[in-house]
C-alpha atoms as a PDB file:
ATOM      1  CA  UNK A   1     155.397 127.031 208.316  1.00  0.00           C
ATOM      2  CA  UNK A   2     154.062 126.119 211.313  1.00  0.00           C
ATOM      3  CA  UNK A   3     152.684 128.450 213.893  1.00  0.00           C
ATOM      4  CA  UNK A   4     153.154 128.158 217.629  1.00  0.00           C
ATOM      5  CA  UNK A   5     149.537 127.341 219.385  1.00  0.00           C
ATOM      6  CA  UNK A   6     147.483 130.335 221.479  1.00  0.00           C
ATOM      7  CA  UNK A   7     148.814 132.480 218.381  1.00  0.00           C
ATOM      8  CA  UNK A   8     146.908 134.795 216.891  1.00  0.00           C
ATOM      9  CA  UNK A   9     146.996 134.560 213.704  1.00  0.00           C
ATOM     10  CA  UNK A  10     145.569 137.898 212.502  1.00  0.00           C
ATOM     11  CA  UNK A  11     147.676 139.904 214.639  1.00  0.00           C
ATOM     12  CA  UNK A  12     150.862 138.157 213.468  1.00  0.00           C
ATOM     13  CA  UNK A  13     150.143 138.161 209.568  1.00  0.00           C
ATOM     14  CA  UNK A  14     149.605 142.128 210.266  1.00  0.00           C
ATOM     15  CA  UNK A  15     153.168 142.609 211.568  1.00  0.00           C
ATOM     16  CA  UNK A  16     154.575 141.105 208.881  1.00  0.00           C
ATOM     17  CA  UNK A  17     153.299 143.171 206.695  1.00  0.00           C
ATOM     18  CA  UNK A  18     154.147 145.813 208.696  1.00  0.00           C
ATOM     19  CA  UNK A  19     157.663 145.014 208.663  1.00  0.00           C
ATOM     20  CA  UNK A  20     158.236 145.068 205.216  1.00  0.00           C
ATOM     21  CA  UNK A  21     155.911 148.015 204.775  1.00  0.00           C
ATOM     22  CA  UNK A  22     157.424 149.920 206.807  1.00  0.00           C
ATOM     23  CA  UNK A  23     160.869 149.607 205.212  1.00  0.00           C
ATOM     24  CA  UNK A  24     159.583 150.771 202.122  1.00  0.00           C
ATOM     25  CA  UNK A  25     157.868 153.802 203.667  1.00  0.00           C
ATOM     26  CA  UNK A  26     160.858 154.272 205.559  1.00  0.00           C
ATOM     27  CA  UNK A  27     163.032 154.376 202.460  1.00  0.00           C
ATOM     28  CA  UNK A  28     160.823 156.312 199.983  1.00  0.00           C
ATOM     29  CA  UNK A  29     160.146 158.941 202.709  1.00  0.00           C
ATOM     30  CA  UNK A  30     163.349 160.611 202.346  1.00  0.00           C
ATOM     31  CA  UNK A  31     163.133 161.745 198.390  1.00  0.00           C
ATOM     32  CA  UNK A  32     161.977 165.007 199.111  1.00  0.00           C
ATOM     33  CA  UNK A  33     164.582 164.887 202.266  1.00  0.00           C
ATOM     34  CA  UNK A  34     166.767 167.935 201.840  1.00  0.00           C
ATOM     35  CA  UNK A  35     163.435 169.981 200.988  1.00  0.00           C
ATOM     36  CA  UNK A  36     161.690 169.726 204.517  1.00  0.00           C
ATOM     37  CA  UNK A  37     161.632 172.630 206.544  1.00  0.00           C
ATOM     38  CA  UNK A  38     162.826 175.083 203.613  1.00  0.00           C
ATOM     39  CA  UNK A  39     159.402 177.263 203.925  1.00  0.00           C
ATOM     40  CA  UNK A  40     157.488 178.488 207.290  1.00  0.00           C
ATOM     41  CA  UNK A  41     155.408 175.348 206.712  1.00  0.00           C
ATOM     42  CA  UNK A  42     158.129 172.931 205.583  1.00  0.00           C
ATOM     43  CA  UNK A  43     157.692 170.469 203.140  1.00  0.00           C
ATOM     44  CA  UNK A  44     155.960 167.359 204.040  1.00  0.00           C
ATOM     45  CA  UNK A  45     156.972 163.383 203.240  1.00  0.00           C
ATOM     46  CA  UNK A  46     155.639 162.351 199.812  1.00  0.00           C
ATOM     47  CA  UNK A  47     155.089 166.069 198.493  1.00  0.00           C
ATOM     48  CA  UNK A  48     156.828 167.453 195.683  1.00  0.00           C
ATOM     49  CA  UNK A  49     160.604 169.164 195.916  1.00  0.00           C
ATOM     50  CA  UNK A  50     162.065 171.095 193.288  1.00  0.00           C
ATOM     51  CA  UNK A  51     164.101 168.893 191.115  1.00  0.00           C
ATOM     52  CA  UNK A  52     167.635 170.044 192.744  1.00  0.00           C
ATOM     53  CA  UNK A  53     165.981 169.515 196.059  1.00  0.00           C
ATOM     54  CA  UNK A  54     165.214 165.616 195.809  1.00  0.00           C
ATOM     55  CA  UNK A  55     167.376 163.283 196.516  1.00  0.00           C
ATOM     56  CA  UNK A  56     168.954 161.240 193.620  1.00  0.00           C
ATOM     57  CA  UNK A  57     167.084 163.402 190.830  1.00  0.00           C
ATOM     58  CA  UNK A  58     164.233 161.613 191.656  1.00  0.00           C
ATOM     59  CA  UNK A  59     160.592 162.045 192.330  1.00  0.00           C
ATOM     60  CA  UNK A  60     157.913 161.590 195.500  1.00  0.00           C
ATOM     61  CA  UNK A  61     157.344 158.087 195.662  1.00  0.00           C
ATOM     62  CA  UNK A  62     160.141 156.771 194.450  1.00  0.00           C
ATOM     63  CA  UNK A  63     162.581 154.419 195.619  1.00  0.00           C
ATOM     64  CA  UNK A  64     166.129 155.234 196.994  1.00  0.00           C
ATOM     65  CA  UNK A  65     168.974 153.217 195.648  1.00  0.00           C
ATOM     66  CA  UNK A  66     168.373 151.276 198.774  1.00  0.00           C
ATOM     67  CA  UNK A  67     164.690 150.692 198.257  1.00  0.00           C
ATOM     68  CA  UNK A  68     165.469 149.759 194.231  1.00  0.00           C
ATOM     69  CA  UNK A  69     167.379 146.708 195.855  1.00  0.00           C
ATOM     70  CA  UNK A  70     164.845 146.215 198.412  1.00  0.00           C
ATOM     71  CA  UNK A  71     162.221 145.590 195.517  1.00  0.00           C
ATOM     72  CA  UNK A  72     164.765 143.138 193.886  1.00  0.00           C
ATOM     73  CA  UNK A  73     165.183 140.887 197.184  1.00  0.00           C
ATOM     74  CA  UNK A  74     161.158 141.408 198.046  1.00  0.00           C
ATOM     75  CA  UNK A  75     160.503 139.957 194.411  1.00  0.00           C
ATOM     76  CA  UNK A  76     162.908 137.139 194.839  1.00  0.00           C
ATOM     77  CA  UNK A  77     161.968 135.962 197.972  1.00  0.00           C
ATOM     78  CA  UNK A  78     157.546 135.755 196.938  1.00  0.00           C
ATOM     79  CA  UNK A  79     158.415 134.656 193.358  1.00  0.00           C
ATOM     80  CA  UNK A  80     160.475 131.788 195.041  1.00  0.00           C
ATOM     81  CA  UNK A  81     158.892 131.281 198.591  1.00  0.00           C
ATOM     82  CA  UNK A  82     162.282 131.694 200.543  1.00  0.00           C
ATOM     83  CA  UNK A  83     165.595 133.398 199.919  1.00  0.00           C
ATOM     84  CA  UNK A  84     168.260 132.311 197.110  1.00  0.00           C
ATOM     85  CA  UNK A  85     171.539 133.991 196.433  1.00  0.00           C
ATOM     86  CA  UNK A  86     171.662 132.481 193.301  1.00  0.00           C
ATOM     87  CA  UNK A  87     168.211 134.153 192.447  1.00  0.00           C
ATOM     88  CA  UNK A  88     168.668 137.223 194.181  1.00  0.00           C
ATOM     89  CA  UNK A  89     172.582 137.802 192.817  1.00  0.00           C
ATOM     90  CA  UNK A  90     171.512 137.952 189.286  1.00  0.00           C
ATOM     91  CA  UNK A  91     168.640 140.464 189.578  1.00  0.00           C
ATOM     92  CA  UNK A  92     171.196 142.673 192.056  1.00  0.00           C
ATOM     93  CA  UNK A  93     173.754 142.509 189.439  1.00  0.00           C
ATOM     94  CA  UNK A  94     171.553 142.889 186.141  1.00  0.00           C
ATOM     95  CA  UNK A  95     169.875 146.107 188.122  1.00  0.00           C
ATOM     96  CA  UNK A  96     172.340 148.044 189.074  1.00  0.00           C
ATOM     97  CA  UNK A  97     174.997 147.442 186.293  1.00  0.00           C
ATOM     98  CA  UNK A  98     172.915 148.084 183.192  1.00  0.00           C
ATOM     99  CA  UNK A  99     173.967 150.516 180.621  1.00  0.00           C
ATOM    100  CA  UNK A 100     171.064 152.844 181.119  1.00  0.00           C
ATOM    101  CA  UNK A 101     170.822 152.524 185.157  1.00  0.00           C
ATOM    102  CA  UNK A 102     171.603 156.179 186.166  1.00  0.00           C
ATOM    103  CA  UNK A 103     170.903 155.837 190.001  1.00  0.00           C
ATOM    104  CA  UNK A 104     173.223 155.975 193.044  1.00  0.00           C
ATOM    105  CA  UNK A 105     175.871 153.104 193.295  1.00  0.00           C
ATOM    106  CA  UNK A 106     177.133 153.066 196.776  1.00  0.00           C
ATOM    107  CA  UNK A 107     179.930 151.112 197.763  1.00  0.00           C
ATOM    108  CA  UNK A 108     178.862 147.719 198.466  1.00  0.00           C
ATOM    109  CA  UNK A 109     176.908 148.128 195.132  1.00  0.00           C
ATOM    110  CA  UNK A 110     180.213 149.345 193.284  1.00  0.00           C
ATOM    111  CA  UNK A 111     182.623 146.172 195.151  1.00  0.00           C
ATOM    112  CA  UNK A 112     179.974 143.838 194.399  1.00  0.00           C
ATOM    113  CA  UNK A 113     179.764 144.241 190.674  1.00  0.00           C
ATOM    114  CA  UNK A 114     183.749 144.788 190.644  1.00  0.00           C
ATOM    115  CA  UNK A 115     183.841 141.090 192.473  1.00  0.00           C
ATOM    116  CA  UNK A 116     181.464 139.332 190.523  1.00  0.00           C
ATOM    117  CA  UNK A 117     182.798 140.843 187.185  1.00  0.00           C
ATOM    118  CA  UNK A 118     186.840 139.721 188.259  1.00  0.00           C
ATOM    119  CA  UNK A 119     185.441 136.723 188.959  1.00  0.00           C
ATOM    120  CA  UNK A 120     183.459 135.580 185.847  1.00  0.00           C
ATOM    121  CA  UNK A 121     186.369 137.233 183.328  1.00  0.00           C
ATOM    122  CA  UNK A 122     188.828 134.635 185.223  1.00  0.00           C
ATOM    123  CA  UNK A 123     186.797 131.450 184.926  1.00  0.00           C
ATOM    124  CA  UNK A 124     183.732 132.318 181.696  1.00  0.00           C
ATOM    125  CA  UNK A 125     181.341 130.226 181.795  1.00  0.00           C
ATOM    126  CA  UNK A 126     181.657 129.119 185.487  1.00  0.00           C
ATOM    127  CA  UNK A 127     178.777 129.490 188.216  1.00  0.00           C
ATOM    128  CA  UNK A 128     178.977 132.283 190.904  1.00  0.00           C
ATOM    129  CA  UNK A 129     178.505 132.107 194.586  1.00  0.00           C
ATOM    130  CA  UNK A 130     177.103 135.175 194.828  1.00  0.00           C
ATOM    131  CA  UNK A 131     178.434 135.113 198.337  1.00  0.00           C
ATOM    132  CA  UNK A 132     181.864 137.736 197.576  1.00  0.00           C
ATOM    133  CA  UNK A 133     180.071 141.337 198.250  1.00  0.00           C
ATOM    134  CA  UNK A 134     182.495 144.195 198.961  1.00  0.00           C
ATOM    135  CA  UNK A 135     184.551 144.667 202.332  1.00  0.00           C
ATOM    136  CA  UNK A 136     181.915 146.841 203.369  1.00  0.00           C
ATOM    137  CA  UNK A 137     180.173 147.895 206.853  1.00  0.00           C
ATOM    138  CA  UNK A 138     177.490 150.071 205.617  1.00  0.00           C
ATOM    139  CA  UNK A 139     173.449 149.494 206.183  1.00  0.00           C
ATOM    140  CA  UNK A 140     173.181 148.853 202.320  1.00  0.00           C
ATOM    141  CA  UNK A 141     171.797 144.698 202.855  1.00  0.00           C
ATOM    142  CA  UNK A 142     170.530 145.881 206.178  1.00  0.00           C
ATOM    143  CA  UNK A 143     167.849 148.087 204.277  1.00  0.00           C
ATOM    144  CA  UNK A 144     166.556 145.074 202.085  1.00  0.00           C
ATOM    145  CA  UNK A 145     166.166 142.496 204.638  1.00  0.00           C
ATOM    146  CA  UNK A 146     162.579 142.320 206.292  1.00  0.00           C
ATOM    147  CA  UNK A 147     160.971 139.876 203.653  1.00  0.00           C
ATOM    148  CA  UNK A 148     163.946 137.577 204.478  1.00  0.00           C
ATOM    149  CA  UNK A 149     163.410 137.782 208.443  1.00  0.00           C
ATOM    150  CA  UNK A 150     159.528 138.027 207.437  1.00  0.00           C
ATOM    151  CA  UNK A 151     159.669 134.683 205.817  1.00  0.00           C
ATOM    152  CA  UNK A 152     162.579 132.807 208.139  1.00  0.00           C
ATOM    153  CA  UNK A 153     161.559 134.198 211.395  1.00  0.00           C
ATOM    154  CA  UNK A 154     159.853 131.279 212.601  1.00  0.00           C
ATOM    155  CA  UNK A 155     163.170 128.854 211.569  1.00  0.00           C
ATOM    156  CA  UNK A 156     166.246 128.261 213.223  1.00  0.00           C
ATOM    157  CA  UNK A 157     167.981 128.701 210.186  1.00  0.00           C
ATOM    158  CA  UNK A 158     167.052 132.343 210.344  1.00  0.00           C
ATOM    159  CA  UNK A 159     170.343 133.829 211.200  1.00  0.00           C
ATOM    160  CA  UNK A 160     172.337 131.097 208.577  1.00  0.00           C
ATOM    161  CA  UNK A 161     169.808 133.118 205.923  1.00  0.00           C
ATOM    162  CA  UNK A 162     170.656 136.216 206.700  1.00  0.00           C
ATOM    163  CA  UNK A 163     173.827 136.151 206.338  1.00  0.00           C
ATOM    164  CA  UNK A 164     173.695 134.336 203.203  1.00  0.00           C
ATOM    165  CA  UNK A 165     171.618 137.517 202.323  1.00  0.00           C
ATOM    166  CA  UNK A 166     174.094 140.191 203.648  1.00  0.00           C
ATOM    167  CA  UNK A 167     177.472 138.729 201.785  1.00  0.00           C
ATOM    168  CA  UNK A 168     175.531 138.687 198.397  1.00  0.00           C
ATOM    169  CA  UNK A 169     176.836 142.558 198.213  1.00  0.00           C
ATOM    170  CA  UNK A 170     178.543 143.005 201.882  1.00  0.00           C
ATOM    171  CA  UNK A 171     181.307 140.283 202.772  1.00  0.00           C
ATOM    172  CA  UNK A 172     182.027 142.127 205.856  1.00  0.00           C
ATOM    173  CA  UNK A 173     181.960 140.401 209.581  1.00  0.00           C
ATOM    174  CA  UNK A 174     180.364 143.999 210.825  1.00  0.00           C
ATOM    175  CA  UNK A 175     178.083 143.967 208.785  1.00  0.00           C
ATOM    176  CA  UNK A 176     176.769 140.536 209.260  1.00  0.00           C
ATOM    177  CA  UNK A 177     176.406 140.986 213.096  1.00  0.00           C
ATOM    178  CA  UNK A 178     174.837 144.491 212.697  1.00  0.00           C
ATOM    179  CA  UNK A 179     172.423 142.511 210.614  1.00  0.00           C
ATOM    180  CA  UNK A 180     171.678 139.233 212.526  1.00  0.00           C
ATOM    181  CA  UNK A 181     170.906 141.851 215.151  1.00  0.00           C
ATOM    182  CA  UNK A 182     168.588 143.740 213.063  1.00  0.00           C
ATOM    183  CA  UNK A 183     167.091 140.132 212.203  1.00  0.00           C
ATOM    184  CA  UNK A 184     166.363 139.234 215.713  1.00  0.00           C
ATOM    185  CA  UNK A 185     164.890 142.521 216.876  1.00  0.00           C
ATOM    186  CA  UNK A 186     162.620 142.017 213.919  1.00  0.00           C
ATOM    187  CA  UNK A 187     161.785 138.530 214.916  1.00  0.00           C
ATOM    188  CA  UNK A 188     161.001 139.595 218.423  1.00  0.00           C
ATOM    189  CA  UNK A 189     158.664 142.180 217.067  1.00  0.00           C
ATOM    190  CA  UNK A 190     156.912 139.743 215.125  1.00  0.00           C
ATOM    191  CA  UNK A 191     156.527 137.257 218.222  1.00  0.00           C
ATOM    192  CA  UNK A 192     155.008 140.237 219.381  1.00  0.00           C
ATOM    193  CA  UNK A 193     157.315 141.791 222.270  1.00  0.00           C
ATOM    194  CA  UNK A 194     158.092 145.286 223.046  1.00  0.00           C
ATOM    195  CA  UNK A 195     160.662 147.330 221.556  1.00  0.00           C
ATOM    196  CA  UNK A 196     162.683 147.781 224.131  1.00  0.00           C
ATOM    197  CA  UNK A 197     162.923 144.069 225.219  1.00  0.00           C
ATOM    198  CA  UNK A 198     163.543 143.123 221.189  1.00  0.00           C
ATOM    199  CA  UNK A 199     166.540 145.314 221.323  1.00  0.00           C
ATOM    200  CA  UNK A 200     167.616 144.174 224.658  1.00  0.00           C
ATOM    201  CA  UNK A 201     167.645 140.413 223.753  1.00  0.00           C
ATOM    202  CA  UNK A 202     168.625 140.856 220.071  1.00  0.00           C
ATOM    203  CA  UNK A 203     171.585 142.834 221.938  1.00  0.00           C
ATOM    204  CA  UNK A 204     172.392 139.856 224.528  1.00  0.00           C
ATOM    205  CA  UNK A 205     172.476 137.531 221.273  1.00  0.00           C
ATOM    206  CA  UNK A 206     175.321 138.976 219.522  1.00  0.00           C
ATOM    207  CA  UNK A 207     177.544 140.143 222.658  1.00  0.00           C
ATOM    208  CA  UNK A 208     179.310 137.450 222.057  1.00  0.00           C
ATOM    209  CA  UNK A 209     179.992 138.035 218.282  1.00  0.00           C
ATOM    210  CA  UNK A 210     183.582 139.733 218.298  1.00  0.00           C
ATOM    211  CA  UNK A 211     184.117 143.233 218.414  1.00  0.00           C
ATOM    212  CA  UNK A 212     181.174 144.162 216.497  1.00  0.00           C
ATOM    213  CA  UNK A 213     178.965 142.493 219.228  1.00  0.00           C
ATOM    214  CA  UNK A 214     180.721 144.197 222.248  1.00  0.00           C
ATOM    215  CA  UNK A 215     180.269 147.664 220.029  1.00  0.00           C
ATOM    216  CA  UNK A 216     176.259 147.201 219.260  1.00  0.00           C
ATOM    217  CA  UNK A 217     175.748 146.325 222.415  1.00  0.00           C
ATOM    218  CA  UNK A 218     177.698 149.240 224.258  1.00  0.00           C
ATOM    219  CA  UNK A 219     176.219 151.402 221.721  1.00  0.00           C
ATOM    220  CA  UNK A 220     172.959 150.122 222.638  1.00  0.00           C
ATOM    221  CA  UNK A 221     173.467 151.382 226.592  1.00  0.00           C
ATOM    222  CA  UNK A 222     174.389 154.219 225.565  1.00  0.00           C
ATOM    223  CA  UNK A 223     171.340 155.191 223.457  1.00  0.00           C
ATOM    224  CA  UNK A 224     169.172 153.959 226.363  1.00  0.00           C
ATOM    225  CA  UNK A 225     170.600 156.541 228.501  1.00  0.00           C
ATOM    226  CA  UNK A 226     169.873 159.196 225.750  1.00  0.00           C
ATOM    227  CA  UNK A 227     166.529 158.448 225.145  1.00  0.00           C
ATOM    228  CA  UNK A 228     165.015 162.336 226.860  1.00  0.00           C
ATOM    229  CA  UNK A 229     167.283 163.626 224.448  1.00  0.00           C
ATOM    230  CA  UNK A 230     166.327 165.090 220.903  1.00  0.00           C
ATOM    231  CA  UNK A 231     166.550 162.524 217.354  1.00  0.00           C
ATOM    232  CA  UNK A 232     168.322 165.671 215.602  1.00  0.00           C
ATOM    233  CA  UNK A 233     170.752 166.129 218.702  1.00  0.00           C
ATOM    234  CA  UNK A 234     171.441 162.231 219.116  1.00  0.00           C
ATOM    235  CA  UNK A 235     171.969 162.218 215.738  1.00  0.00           C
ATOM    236  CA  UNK A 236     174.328 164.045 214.976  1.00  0.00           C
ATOM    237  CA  UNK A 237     176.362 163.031 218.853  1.00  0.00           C
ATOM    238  CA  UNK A 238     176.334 160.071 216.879  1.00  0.00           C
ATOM    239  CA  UNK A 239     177.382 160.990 213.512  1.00  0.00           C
ATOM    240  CA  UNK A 240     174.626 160.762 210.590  1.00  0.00           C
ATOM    241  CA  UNK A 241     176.477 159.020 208.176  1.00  0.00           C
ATOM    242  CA  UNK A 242     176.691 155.600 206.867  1.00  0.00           C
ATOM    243  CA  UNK A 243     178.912 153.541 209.031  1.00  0.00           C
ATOM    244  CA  UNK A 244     176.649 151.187 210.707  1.00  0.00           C
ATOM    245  CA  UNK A 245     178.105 151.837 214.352  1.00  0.00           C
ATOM    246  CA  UNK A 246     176.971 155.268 214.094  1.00  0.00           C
ATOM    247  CA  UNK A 247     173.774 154.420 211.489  1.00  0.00           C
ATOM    248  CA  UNK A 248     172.591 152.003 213.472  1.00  0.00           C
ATOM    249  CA  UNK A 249     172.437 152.976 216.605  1.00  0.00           C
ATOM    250  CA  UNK A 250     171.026 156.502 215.816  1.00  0.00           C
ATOM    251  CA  UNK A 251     168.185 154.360 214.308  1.00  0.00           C
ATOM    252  CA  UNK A 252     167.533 152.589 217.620  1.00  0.00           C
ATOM    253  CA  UNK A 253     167.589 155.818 219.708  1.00  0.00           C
ATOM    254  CA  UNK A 254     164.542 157.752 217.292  1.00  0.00           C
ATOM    255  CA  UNK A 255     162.795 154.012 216.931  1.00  0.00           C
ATOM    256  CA  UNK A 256     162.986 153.497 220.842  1.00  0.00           C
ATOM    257  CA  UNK A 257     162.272 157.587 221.259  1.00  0.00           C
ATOM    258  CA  UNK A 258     159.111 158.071 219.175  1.00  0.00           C
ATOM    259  CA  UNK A 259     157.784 154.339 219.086  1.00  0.00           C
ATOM    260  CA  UNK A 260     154.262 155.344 219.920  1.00  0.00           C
ATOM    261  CA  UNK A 261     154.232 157.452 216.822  1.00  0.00           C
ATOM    262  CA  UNK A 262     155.418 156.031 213.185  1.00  0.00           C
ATOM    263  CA  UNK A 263     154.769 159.271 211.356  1.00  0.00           C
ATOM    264  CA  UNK A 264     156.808 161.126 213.539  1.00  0.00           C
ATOM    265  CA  UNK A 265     159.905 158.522 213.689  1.00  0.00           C
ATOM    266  CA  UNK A 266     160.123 158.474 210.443  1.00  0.00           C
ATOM    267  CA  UNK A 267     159.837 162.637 209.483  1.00  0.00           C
ATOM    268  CA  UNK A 268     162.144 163.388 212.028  1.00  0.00           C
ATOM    269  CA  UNK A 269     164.381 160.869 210.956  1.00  0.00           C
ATOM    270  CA  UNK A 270     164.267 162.283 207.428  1.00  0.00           C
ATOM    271  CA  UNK A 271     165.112 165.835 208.703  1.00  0.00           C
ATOM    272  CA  UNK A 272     168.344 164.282 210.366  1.00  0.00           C
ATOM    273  CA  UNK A 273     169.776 164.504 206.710  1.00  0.00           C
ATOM    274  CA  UNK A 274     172.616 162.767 205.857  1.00  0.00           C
ATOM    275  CA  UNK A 275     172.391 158.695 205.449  1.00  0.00           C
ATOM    276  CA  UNK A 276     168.403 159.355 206.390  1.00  0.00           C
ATOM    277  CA  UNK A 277     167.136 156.895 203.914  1.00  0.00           C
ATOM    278  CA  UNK A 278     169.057 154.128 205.603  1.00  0.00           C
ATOM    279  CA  UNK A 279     167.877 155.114 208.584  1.00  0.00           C
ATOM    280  CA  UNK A 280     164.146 155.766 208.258  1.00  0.00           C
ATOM    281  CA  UNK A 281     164.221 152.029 206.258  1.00  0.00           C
ATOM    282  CA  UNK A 282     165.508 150.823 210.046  1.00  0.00           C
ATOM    283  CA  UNK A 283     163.094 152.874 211.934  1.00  0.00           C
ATOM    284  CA  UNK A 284     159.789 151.927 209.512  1.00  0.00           C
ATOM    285  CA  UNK A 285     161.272 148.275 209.753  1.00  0.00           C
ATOM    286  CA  UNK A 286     160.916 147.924 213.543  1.00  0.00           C
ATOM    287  CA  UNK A 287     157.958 150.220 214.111  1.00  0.00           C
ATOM    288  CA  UNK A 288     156.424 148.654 211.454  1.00  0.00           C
ATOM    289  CA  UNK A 289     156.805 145.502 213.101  1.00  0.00           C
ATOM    290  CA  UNK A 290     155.858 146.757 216.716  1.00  0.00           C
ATOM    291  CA  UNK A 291     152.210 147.944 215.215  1.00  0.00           C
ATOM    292  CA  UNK A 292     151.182 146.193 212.000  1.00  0.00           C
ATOM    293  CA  UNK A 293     150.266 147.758 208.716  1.00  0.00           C
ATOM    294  CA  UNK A 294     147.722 149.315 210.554  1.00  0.00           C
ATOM    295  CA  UNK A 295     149.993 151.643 212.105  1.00  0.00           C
ATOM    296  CA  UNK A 296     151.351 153.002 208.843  1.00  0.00           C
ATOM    297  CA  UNK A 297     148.819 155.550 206.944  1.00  0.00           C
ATOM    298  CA  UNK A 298     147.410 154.218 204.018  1.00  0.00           C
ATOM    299  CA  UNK A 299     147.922 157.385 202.291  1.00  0.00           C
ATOM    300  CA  UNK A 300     151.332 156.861 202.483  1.00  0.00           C
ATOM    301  CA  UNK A 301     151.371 153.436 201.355  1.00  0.00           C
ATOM    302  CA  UNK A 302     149.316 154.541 198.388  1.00  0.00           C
ATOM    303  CA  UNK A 303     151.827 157.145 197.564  1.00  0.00           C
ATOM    304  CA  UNK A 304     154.678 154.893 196.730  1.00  0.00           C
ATOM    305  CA  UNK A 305     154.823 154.525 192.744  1.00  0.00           C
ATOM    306  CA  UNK A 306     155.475 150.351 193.487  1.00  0.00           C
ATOM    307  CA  UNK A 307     152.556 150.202 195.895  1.00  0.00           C
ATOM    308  CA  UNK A 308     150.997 147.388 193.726  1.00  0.00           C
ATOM    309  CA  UNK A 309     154.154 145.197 192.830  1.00  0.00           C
ATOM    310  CA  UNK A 310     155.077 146.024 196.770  1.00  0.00           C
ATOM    311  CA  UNK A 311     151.824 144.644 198.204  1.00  0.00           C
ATOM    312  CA  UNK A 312     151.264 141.740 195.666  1.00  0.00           C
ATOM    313  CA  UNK A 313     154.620 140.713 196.661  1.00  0.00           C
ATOM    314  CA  UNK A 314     153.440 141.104 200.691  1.00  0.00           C
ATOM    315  CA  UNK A 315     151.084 139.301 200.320  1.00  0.00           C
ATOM    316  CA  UNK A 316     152.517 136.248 198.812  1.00  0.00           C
ATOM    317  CA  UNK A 317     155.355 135.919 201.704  1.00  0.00           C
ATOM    318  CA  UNK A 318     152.771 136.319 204.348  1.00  0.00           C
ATOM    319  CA  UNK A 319     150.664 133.833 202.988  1.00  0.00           C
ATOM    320  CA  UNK A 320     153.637 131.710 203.445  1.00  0.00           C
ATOM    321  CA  UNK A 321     154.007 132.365 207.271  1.00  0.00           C
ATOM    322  CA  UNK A 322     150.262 131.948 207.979  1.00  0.00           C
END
């Protein structure tokens, strides 16, 4: 790839792996979610809940649902240097469908593998698209996507990627404008603007989009004049659930809020509740961006059970991009 002139090099390669560091973080942060605050102390990010306590039965560390698909489309994209539906479809699809999986299946997860598996009992033996996700406006694809944007950012084919990316498991016209604009406040972090003017142009992009561009981008005014206002209040003004038009923009408003401060973004994010893992991936994604890897503890890097596949897989991509 080549790299504009006067840029430095260093600073760039760090924000990448920010990015996708950062959704990880994000993501893995809220296991022990519904355990914070529960003693005078509270419980902090990584530590250990009681069993009932963490989310999805699982343990500090861990992966979310989300972040198990996010591993899947970080693998696919450094094994093959860019991203394939055909590659990514069949790992999505073999993951989440096995006999012994015993993890969340949201609803894009649950359309998807009804879709493909209608499909391929109608025509056996025929290819698949991989390109007929659910009817679904959730931040599932939204959660996965920084090694895409990470390794397309540079390329005016970025947005045509993306949404290749998003109607692998998401065939939804929300959903792909929700996440071109996710792409293209990532890629203006990684050009190495400001927050606040990567949301405003990433905003000014997809205005023109349909209703789903008019809504992000009303949404986005709105959280701007919210900003001296608490992440647990906005939060739950703006509902804490997973529909991306309230999802989404809640992540903007604590990203924009705390963006001096990734440790705090993402624990308060986390004590929001609800759809908090979608979320916090959002909020590590952009802030993660905004500082470089530098701004995300090591310690909490090093807590992450796929710290090793995670960074080996890093570092691949950005090699790619340098």
């Amino acid at each position: 790839m080549d790299i504009p002139k006067g840029t430095n090099v260093s600073a760039m390669t760090d924000r990448c792996r920010g990015a996708i560091w950062g959704q990880f973080i994000g993501d893995a942060a809220c296991i022990a979610m519904p355990a914070l605050g529960t003693s005078p102390k509270g419980i902090g990010l990584f530590e250990q809940p009681t069993q009932t306590q963490s989310q999805e039965g699982k343990q500090p560390g861990e992966l979310t649902h989300y972040g198990e698909a996010a591993l899947l489309m970080l693998q696919s994209v450094a094994e093959l240097g860019y991203f394939s539906a055909p590659d990514f479809g069949p790992r999505f699809i073999a993951h989440f469908s096995a006999e012994d999986y015993r993890g969340h299946l949201d609803q894009a997860t649950k359309g998807t593998i009804d879709n493909y598996r209608a499909y391929v009992d109608k025509r056996p033996g025929a290819s698949y698209h991989f390109q007929g996700g659910a009817d679904d406006d959730q931040p599932s694809t939204l959660t996965r996507l920084a090694p895409v944007v990470v390794n397309r950012y540079q390329q005016e084919s970025l947005l045509k990627v993306v949404e290749a990316a998003i109607r692998v498991c998401q065939d939804n016209q929300r959903a792909v404008v929700y996440a071109k604009c996710h792409a293209l406040i990532i890629k203006e972090l990684l050009l190495g603007n400001g927050l606040a003017d990567a949301v405003k142009k990433a905003a000014k992009a997809v205005t023109g989009d349909g209703e789903p561009g008019k809504e992000i981008a009303s949404a986005i005014e709105a959280v701007n004049g919210m900003l001296q206002n608490e992440v647990h209040a906005v939060t739950t003004q703006l509902g804490n659930g997973a529909a991306l038009k309230s999802c989404f923009p809640a992540a903007l408003h604590c990203a924009l809020k705390l963006q001096d401060d990734f440790q705090q973004a993402i624990l308060q994010t986390a004590k929001t509740g609800g759809e908090c893992a979608a979320r916090a991936a959002l909020v590590g994604t952009w802030l993660g961006a905004l500082h470089g890897v530098q701004g995300i503890p090591a310690e909490w890097r090093n807590r992450l059970k796929a710290q090793e596949e995670i960074e080996g897989c890093i570092e691949k991509i950005v090699a790619k991009v340098r």
